[in-house]
PDB file of N, CA and C in Angstrom:
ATOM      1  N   UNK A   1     -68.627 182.476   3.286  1.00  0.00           N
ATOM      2  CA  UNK A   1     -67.939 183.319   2.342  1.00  0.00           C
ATOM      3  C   UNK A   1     -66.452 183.351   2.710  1.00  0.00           C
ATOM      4  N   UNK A   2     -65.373 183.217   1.587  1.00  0.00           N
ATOM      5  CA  UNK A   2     -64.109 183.180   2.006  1.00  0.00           C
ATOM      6  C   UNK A   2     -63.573 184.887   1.986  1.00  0.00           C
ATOM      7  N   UNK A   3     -62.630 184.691   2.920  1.00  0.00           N
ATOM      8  CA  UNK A   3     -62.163 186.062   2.916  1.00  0.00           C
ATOM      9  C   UNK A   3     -60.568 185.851   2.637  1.00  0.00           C
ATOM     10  N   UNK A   4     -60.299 186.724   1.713  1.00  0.00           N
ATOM     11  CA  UNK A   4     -59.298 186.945   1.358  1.00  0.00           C
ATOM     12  C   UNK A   4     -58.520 188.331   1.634  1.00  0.00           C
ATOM     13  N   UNK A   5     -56.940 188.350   2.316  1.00  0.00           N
ATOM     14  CA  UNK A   5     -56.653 189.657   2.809  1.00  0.00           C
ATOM     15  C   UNK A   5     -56.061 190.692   1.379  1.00  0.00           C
ATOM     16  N   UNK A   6     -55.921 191.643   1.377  1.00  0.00           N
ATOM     17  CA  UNK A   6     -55.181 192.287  -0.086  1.00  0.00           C
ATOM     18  C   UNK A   6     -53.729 192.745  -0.054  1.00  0.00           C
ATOM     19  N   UNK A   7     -52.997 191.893   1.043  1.00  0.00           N
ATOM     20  CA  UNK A   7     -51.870 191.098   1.030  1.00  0.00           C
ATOM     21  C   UNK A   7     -51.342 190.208   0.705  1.00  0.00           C
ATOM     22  N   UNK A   8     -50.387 189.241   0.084  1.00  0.00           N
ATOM     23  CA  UNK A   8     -50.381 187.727   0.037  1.00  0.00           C
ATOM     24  C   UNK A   8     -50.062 187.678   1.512  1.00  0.00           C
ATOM     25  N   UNK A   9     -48.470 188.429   1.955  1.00  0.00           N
ATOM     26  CA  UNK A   9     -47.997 187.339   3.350  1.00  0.00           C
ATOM     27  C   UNK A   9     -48.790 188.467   4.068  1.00  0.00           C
ATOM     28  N   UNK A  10     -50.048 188.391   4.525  1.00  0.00           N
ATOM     29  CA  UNK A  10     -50.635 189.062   5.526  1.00  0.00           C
ATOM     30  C   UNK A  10     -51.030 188.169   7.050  1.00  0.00           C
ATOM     31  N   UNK A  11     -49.534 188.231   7.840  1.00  0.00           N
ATOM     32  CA  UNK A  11     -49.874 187.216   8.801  1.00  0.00           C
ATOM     33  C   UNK A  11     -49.452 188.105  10.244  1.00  0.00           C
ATOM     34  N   UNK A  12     -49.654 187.774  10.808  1.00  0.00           N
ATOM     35  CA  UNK A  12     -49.758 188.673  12.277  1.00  0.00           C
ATOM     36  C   UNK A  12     -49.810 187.828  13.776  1.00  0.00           C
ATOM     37  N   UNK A  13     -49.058 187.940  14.540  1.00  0.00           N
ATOM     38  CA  UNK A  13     -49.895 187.172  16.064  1.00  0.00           C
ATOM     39  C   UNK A  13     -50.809 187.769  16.951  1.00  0.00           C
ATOM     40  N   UNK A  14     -52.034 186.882  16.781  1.00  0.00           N
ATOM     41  CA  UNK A  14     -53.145 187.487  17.171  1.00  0.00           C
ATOM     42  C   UNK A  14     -53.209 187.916  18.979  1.00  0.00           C
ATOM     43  N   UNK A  15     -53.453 188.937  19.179  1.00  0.00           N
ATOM     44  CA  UNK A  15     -53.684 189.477  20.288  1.00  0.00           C
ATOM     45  C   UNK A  15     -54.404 188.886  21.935  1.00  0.00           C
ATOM     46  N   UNK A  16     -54.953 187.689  21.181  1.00  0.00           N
ATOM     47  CA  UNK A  16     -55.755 187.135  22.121  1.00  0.00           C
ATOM     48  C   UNK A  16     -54.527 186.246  22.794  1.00  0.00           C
ATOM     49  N   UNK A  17     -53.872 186.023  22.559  1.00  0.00           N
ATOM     50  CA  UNK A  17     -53.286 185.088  22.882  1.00  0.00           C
ATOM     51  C   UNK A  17     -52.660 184.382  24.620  1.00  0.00           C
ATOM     52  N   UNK A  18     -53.115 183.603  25.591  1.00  0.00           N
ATOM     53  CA  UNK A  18     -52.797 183.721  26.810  1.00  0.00           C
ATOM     54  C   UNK A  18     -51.991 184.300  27.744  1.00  0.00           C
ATOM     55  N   UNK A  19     -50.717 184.613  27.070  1.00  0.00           N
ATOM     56  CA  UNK A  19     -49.531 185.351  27.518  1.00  0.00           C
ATOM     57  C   UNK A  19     -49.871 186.619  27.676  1.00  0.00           C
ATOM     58  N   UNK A  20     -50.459 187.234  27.135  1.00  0.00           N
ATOM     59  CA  UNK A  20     -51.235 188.497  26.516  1.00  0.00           C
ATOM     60  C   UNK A  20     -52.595 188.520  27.848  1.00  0.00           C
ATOM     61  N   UNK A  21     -52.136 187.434  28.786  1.00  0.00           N
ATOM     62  CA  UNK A  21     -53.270 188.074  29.725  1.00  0.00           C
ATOM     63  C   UNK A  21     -52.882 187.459  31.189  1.00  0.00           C
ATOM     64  N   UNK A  22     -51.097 187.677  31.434  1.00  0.00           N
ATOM     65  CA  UNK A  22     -51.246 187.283  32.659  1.00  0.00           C
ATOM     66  C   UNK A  22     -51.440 185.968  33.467  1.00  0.00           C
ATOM     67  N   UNK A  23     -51.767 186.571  34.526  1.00  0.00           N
ATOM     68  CA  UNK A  23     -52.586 185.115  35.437  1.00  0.00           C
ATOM     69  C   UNK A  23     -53.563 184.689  35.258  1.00  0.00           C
ATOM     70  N   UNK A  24     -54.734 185.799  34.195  1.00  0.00           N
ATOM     71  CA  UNK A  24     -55.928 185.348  34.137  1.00  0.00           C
ATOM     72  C   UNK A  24     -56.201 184.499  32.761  1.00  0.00           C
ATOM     73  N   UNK A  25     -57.729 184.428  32.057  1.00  0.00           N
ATOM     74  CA  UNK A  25     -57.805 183.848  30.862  1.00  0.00           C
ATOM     75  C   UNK A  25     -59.031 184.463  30.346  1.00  0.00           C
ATOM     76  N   UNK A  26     -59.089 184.437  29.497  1.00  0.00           N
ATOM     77  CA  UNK A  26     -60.006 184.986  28.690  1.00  0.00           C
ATOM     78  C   UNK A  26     -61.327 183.885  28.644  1.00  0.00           C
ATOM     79  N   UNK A  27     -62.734 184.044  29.237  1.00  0.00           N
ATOM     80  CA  UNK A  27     -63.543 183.230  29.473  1.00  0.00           C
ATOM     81  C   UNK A  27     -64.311 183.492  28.820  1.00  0.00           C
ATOM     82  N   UNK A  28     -65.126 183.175  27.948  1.00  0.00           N
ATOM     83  CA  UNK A  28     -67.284 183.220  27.679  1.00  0.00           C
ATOM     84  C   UNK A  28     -68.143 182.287  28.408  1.00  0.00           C
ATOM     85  N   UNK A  29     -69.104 183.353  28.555  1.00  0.00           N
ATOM     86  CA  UNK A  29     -69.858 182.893  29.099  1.00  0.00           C
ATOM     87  C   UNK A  29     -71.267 183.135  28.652  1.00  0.00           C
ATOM     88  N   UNK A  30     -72.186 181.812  28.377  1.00  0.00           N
ATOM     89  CA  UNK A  30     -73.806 182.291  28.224  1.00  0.00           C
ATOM     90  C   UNK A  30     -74.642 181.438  28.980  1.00  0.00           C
ATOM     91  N   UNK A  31     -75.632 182.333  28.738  1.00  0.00           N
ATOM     92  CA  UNK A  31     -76.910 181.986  29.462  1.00  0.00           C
ATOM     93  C   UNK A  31     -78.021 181.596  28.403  1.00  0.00           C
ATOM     94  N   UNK A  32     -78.245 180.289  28.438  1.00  0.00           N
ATOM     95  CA  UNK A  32     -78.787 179.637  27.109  1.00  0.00           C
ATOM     96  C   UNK A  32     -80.531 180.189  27.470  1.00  0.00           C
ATOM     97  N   UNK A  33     -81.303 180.304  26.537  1.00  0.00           N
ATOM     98  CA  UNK A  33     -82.380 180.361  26.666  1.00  0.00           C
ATOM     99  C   UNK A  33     -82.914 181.694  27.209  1.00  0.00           C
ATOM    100  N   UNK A  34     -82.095 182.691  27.140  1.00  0.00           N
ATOM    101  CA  UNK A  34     -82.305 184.124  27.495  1.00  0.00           C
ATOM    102  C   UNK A  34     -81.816 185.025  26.295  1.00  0.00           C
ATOM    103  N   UNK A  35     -82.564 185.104  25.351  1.00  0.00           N
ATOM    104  CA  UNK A  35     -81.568 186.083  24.271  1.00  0.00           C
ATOM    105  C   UNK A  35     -81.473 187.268  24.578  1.00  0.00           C
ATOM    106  N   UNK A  36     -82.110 187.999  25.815  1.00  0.00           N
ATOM    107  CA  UNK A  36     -81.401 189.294  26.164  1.00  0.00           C
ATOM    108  C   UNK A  36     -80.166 189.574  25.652  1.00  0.00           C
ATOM    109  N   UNK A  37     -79.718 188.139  26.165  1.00  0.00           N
ATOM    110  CA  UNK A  37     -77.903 188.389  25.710  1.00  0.00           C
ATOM    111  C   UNK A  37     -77.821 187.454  24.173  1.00  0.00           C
ATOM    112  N   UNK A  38     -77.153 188.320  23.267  1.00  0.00           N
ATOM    113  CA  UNK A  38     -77.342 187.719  22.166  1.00  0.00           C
ATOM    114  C   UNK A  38     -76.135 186.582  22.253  1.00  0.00           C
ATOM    115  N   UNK A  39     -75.178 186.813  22.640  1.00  0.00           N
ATOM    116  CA  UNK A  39     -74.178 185.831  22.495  1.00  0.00           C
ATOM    117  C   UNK A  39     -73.505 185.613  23.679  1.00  0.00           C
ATOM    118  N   UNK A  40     -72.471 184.857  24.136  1.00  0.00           N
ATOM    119  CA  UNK A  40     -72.159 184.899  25.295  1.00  0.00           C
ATOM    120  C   UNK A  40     -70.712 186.005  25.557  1.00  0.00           C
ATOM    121  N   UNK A  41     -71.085 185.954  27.056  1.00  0.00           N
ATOM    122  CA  UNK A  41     -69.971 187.385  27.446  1.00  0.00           C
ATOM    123  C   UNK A  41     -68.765 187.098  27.282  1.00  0.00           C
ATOM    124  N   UNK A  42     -67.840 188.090  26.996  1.00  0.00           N
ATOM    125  CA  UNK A  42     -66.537 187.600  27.044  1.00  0.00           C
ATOM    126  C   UNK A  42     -65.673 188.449  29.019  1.00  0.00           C
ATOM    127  N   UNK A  43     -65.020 187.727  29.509  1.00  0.00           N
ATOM    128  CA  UNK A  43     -65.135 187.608  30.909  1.00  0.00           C
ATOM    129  C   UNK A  43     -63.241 187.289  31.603  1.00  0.00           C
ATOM    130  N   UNK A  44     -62.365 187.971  32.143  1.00  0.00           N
ATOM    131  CA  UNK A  44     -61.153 187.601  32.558  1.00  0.00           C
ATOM    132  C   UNK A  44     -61.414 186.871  33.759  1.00  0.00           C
ATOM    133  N   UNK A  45     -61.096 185.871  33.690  1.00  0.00           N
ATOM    134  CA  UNK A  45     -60.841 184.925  35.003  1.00  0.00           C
ATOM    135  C   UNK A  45     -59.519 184.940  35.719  1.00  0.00           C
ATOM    136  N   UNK A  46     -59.818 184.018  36.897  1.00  0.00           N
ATOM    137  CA  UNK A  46     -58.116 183.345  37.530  1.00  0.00           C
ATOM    138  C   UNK A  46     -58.467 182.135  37.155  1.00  0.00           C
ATOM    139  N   UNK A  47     -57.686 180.795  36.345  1.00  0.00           N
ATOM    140  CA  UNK A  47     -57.775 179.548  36.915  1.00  0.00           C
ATOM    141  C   UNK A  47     -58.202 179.349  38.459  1.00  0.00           C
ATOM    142  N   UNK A  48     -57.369 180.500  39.206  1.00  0.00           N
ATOM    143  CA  UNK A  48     -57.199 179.867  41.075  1.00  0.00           C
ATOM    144  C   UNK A  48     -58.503 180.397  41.759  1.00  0.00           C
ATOM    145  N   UNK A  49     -59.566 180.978  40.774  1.00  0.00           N
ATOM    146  CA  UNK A  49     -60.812 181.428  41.370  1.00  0.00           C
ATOM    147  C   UNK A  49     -61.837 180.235  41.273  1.00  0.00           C
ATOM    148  N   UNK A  50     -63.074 180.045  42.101  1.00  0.00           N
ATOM    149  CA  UNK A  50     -63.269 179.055  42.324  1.00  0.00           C
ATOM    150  C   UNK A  50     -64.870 179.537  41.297  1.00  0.00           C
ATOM    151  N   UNK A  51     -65.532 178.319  41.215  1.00  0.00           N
ATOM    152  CA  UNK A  51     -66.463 178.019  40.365  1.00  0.00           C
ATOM    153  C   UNK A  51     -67.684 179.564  40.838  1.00  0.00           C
ATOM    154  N   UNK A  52     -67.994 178.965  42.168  1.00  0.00           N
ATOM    155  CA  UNK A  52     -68.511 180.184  42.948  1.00  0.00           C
ATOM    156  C   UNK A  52     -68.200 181.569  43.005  1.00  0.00           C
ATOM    157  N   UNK A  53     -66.648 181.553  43.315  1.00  0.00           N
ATOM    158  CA  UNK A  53     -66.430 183.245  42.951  1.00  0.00           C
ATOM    159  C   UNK A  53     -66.882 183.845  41.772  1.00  0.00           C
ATOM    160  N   UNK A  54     -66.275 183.082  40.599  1.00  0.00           N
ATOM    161  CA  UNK A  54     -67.024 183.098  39.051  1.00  0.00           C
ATOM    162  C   UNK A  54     -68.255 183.786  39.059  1.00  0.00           C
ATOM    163  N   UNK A  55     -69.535 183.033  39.418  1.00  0.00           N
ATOM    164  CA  UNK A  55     -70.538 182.692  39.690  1.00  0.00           C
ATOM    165  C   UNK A  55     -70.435 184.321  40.499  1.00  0.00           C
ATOM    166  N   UNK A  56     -70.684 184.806  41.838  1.00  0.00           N
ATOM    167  CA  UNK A  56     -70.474 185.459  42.704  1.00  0.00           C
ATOM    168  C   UNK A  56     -69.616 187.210  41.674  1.00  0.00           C
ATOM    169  N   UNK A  57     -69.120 187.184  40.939  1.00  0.00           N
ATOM    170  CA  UNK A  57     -68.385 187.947  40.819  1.00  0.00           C
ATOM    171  C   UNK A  57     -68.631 188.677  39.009  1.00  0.00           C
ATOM    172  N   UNK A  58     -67.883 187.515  38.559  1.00  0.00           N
ATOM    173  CA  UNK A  58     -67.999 187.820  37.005  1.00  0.00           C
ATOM    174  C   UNK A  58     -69.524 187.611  36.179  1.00  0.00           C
ATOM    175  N   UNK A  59     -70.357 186.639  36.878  1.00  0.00           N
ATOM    176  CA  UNK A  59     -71.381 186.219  35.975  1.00  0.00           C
ATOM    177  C   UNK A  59     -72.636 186.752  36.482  1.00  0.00           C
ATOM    178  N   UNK A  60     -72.370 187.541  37.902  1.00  0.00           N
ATOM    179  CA  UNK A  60     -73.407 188.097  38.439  1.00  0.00           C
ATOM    180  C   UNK A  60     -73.174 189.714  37.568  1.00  0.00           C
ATOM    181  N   UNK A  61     -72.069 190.177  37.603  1.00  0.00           N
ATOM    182  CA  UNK A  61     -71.801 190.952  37.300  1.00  0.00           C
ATOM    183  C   UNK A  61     -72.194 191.363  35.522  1.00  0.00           C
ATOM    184  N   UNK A  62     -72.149 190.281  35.071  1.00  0.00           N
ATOM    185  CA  UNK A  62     -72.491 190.174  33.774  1.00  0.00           C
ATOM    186  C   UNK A  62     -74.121 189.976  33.105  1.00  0.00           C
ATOM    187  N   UNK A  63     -74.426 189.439  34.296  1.00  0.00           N
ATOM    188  CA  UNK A  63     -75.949 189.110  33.931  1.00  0.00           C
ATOM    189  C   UNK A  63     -77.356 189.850  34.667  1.00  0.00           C
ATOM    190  N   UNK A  64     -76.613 190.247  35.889  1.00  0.00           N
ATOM    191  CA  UNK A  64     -77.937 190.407  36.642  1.00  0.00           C
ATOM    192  C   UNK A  64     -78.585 191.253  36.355  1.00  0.00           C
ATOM    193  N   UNK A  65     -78.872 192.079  35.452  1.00  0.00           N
ATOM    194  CA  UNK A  65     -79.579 192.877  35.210  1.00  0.00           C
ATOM    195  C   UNK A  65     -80.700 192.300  34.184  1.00  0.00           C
ATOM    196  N   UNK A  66     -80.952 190.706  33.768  1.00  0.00           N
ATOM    197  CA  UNK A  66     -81.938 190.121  33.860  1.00  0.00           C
ATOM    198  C   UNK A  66     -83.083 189.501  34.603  1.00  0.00           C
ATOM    199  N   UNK A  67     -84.467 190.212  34.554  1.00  0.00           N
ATOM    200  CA  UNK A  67     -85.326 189.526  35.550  1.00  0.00           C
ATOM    201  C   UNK A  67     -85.100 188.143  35.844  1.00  0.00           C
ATOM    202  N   UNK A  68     -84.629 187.332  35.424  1.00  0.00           N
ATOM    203  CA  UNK A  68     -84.732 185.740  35.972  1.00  0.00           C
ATOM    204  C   UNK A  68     -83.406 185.848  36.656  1.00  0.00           C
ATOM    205  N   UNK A  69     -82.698 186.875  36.724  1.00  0.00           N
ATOM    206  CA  UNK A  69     -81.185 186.267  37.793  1.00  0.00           C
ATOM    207  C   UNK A  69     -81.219 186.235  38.988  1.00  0.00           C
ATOM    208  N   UNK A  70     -82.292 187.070  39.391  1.00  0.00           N
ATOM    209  CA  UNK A  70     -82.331 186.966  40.974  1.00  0.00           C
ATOM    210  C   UNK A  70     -82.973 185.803  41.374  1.00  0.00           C
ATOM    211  N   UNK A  71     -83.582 184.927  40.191  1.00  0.00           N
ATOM    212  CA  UNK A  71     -84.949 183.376  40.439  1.00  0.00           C
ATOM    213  C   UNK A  71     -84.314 182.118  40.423  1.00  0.00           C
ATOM    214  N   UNK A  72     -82.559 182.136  40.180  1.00  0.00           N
ATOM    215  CA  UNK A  72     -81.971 181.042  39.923  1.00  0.00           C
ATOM    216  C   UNK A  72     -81.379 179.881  40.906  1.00  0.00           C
ATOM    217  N   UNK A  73     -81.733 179.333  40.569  1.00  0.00           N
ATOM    218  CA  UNK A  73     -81.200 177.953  42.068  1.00  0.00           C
ATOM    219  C   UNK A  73     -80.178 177.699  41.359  1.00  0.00           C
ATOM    220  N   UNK A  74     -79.016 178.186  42.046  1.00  0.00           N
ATOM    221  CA  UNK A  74     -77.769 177.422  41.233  1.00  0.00           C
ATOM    222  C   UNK A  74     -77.865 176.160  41.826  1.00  0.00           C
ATOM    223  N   UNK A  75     -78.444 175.441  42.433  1.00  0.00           N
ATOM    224  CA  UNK A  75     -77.524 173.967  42.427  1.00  0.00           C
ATOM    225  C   UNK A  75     -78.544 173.094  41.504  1.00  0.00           C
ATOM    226  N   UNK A  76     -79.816 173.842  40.816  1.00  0.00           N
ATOM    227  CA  UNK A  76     -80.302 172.875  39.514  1.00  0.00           C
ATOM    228  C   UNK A  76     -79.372 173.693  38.127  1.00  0.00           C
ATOM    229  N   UNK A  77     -78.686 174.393  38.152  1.00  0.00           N
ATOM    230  CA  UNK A  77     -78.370 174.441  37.115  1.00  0.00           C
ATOM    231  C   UNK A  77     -77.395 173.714  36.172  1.00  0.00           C
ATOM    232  N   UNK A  78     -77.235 173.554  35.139  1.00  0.00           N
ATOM    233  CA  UNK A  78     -77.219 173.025  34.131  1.00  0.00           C
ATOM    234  C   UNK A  78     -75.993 173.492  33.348  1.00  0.00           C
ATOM    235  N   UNK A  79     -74.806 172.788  33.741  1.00  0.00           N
ATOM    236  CA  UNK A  79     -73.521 173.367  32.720  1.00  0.00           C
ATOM    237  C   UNK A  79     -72.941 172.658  31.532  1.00  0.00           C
ATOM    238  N   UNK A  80     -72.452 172.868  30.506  1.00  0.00           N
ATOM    239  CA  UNK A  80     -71.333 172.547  29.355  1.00  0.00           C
ATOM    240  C   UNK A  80     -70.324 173.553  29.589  1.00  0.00           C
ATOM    241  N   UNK A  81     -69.182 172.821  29.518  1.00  0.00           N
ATOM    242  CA  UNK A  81     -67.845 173.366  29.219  1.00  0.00           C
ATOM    243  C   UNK A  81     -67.190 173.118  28.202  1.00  0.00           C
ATOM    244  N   UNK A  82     -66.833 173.907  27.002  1.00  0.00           N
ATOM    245  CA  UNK A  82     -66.783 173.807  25.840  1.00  0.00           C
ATOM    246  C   UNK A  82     -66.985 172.459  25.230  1.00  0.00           C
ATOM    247  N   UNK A  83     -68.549 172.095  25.262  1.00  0.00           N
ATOM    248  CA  UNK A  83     -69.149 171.261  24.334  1.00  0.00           C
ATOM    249  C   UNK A  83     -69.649 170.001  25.086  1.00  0.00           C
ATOM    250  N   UNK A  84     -68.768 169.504  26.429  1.00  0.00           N
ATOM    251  CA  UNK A  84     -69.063 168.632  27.470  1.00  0.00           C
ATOM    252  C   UNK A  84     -70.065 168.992  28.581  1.00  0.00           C
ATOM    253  N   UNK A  85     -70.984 168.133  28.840  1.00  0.00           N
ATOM    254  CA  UNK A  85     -71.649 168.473  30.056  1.00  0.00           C
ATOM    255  C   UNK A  85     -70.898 168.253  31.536  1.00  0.00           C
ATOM    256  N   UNK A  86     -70.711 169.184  32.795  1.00  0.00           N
ATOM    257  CA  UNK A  86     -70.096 169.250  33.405  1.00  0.00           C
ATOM    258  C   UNK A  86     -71.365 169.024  34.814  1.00  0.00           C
ATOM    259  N   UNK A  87     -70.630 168.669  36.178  1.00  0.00           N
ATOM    260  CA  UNK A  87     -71.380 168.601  37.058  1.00  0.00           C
ATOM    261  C   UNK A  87     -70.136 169.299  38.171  1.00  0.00           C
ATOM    262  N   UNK A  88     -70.367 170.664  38.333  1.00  0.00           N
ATOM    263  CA  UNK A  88     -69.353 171.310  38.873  1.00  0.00           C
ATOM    264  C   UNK A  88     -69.345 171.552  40.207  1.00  0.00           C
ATOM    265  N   UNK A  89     -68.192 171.258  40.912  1.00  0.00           N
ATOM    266  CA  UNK A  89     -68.776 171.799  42.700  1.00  0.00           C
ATOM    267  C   UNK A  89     -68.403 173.211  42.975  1.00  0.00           C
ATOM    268  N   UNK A  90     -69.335 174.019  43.201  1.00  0.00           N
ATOM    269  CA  UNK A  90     -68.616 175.452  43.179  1.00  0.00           C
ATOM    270  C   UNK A  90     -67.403 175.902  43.879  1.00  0.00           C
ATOM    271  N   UNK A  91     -67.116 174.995  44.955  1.00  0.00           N
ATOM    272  CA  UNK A  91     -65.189 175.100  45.743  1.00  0.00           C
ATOM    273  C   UNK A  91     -64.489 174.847  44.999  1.00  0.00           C
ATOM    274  N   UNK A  92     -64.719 174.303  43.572  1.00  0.00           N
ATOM    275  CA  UNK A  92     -63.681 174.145  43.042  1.00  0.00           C
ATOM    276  C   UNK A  92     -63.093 175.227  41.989  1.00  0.00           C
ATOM    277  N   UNK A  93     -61.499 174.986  42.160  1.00  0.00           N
ATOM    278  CA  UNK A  93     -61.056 175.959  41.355  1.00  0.00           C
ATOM    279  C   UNK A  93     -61.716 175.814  39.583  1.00  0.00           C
ATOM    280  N   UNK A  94     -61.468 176.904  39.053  1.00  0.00           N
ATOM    281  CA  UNK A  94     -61.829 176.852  37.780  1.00  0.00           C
ATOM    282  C   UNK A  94     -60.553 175.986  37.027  1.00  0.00           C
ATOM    283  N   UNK A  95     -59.713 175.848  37.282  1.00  0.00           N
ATOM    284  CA  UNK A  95     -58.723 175.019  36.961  1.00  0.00           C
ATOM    285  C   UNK A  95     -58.520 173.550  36.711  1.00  0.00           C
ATOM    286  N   UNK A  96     -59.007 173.152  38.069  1.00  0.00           N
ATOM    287  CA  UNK A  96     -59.174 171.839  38.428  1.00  0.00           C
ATOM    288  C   UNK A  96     -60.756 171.567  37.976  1.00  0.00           C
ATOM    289  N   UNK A  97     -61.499 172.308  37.115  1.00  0.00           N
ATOM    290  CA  UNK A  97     -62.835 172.238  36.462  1.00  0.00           C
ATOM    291  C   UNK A  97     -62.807 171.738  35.086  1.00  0.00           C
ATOM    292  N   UNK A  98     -60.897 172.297  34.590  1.00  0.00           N
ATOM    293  CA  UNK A  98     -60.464 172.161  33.300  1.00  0.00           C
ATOM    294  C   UNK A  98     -60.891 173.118  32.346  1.00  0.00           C
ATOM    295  N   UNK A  99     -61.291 174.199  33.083  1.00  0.00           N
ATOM    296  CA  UNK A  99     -61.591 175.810  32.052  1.00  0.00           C
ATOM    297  C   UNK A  99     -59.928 175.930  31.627  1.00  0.00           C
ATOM    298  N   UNK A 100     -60.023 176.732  30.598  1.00  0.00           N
ATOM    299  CA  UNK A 100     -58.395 177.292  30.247  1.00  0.00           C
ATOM    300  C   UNK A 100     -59.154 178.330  29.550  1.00  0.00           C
ATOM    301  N   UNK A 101     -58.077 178.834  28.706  1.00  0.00           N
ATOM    302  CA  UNK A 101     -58.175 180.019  28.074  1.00  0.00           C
ATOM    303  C   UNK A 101     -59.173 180.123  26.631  1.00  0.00           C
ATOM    304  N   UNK A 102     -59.895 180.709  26.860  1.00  0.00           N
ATOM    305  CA  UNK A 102     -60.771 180.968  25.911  1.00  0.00           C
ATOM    306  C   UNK A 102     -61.821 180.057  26.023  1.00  0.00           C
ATOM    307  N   UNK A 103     -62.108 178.924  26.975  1.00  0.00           N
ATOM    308  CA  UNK A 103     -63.110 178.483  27.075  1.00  0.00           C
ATOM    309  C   UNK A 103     -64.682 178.985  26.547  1.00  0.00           C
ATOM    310  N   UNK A 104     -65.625 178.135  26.599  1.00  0.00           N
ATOM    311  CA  UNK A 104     -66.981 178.462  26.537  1.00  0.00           C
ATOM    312  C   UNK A 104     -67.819 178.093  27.763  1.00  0.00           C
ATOM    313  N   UNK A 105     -68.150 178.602  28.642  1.00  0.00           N
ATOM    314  CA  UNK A 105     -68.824 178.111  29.844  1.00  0.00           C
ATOM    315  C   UNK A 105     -70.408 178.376  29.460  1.00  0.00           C
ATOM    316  N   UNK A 106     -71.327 177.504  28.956  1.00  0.00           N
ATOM    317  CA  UNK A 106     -72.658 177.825  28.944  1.00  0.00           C
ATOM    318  C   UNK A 106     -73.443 177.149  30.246  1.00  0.00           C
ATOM    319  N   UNK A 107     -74.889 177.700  30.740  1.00  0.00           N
ATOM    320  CA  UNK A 107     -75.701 177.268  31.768  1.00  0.00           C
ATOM    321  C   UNK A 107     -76.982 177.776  30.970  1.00  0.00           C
ATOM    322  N   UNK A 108     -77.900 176.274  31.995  1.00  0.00           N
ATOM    323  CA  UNK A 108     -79.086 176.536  31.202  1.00  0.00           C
ATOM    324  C   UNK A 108     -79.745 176.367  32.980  1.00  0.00           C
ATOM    325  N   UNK A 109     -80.849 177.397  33.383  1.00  0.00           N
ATOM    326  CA  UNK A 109     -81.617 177.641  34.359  1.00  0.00           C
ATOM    327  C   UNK A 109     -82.933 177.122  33.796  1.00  0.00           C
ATOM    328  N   UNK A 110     -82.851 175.886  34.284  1.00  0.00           N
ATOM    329  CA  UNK A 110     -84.440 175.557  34.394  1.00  0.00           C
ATOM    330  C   UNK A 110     -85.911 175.686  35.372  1.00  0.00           C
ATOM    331  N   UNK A 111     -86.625 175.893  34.390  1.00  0.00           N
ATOM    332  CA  UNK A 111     -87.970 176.052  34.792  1.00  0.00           C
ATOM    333  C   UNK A 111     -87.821 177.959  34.372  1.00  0.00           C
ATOM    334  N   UNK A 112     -86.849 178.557  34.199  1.00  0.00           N
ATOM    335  CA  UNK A 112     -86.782 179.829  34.215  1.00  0.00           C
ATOM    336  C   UNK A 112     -85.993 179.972  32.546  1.00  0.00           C
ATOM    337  N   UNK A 113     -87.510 180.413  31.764  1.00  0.00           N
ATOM    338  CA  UNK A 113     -86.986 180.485  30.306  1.00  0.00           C
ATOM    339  C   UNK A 113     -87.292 182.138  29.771  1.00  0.00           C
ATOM    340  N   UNK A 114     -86.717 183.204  30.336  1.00  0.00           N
ATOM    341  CA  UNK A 114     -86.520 184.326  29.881  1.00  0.00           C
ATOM    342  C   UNK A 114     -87.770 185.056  30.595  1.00  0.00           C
ATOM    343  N   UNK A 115     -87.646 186.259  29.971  1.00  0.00           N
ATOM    344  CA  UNK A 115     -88.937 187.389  30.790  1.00  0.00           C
ATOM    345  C   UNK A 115     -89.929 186.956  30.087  1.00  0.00           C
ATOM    346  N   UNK A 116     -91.249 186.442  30.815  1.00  0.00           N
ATOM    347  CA  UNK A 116     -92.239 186.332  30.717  1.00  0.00           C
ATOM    348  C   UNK A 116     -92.209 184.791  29.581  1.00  0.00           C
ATOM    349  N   UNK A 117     -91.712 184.050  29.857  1.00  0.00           N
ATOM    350  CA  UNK A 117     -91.300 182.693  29.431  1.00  0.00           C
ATOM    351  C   UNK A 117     -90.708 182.716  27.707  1.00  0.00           C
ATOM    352  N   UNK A 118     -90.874 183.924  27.545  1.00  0.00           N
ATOM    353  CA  UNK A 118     -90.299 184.226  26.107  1.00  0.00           C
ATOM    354  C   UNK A 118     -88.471 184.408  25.816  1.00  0.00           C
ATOM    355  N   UNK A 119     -88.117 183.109  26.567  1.00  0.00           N
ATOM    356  CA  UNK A 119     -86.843 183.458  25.843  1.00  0.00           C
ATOM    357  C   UNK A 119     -86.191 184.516  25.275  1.00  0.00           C
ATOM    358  N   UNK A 120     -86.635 185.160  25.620  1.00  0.00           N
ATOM    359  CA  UNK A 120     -85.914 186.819  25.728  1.00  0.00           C
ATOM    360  C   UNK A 120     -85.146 186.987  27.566  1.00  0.00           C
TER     361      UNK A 120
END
């Protein structure tokens, strides 16, 4: 459906914008195959934080309050970075991973498909 504003020049600079956040960036993040979370989180990073801190900090922080987070082997897991499959070493900075701003970071935990295998 198109949306039309009930302005003609209704134009604005949108808020999201990187400058608008510093040193950090504006990240998402999901966890495929768990719809607990309906969509993925939205998350402030550092580029200079490393895959692990991420991991350790923001995504524990974001997720663990799903039964399968405490069951996860991160080193089978399973990443895309906006749209590419990635094979990430967790020392590495998120930078040198090629995250930027507004990225999509999805992971898929296999063998572990939601509470009680119901993708939930």
């Amino acid at each position: 459906m198109t949306v039309r504003a009930i302005h003609n020049n209704y134009q604005f600079e949108p808020l999201d914008l990187q400058k608008n956040y510093g040193d950090q960036f504006l990240l998402y993040v999901g966890w495929d195959h768990h719809t607990l979370f309906c969509s993925a989180h939205a998350m402030l990073a550092s580029p200079q934080q490393t895959l692990g801190q991420l991991i350790e900090q923001q995504i524990t922080g974001g997720f663990a309050q799903h039964p399968d987070f405490a069951k996860i082997d991160w080193s089978k897991v399973q990443y895309t970075l906006d749209g590419q499959t990635i094979s990430p070493e967790s020392t590495k900075t998120l930078a040198e991973l090629g995250f930027g701003h507004k990225s999509l970071l999805r992971f898929v935990t296999p063998e572990l498909n939601g509470y009680n295998d119901s993708y939930v």
